[in-house]
Protein backbone atom coordinates (compact mmCIF):
# COMPACT_ATOMS: atom_id res chain seq x y z
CA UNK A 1 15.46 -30.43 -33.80
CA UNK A 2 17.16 -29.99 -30.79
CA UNK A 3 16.35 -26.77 -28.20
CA UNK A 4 19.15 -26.38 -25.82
CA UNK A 5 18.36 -23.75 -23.39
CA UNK A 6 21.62 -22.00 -22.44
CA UNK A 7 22.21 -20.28 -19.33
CA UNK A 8 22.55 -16.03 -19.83
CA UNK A 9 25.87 -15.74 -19.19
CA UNK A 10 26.35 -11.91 -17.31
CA UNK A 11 28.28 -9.46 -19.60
CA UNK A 12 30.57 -6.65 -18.41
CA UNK A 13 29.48 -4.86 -21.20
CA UNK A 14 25.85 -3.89 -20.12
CA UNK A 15 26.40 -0.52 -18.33
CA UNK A 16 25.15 -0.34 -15.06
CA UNK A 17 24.86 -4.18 -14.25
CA UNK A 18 27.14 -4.28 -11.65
CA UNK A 19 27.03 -0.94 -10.39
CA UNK A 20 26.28 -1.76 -7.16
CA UNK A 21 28.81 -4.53 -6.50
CA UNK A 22 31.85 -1.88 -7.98
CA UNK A 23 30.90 1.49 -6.79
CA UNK A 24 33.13 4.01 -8.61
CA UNK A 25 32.48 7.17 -6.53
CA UNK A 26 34.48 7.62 -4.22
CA UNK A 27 33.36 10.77 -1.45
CA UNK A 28 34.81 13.42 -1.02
CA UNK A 29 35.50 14.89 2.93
CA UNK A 30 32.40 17.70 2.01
CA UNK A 31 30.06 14.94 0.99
CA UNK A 32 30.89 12.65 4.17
CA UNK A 33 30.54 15.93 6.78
CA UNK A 34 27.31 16.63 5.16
CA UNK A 35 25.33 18.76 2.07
CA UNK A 36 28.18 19.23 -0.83
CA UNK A 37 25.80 21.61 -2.39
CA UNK A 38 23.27 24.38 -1.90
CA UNK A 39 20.19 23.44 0.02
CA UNK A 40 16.77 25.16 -1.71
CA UNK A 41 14.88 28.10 -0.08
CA UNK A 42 12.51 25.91 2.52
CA UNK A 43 8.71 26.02 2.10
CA UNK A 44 6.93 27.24 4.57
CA UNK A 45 5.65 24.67 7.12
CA UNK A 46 2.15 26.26 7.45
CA UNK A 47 1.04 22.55 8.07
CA UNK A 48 2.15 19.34 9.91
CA UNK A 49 4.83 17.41 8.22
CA UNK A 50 5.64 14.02 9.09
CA UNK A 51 9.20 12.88 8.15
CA UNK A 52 11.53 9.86 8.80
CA UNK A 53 12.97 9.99 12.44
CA UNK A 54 16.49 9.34 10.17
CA UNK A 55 16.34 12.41 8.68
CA UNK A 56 17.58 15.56 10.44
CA UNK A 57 14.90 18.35 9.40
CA UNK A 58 12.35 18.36 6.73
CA UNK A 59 12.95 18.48 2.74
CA UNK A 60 12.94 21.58 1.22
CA UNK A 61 9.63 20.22 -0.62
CA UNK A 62 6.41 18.65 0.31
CA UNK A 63 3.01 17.91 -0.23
CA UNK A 64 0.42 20.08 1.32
CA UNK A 65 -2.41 18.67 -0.72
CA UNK A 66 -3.74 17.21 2.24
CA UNK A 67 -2.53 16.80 5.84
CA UNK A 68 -3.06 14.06 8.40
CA UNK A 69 -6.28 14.09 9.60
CA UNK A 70 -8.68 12.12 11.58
CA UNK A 71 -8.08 8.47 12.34
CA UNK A 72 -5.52 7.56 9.19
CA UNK A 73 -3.32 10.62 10.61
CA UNK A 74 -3.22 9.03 13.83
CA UNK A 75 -1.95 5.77 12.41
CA UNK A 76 0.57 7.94 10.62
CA UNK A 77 1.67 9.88 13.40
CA UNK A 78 2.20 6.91 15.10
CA UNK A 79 4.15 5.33 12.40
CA UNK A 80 6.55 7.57 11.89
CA UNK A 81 8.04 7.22 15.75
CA UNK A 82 9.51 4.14 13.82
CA UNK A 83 12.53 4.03 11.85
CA UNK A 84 11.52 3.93 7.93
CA UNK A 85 13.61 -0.21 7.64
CA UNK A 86 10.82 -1.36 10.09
CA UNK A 87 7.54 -3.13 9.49
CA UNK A 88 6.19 -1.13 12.59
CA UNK A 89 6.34 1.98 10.11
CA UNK A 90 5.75 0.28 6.84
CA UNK A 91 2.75 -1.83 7.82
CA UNK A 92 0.54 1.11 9.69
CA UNK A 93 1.16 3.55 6.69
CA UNK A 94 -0.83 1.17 4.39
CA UNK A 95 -3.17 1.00 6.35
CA UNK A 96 -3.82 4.23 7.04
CA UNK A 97 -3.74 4.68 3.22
CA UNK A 98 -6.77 1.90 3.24
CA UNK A 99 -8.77 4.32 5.72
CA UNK A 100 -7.87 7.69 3.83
């Protein structure tokens, strides 16, 4: 008996598989200037947040569970003067996550 392995051929049928290669959306002048909807009420910041240096405030929702502290909030502090598609952010947030 003869086992041929055949090659899986793509099919245009699966939803989704090519989504990224066809985007359909296409933006409209609100969502290109900025929010096209209604921001939440903001949480109080009654602690330090640390956010991307790409974003341009805070989300509207965070953790307060616990806050940097000690030596792993250092490291985080520090990583997050990097830009979040670097290693120099990526790399000291594990291991600050190995000290905490």
């Amino acid at each position: 008996m003869d086992k041929t392995i055949l090659p899986i051929q793509p099919s245009l049928e699966i939803p989704d598989l090519f989504r990224d290669l066809f985007p359909i959306k296409k933006r409209t002048d609100e969502e290109v200037e900025g929010y096209s909807w209604e921001r939440t009420e903001q949480q109080p910041v009654n602690i330090e947040v640390l956010y991307l240096i790409e974003r341009p405030n805070i989300t509207a929702v965070f953790g307060t569970s616990v806050p940097p502290s000690g030596l792993s909030g250092m490291i985080r502090r520090e990583a997050f003067k990097y830009s979040g598609s670097t290693y120099a952010h990526w790399l000291p947030l594990i291991l600050a996550d190995r000290m905490a």
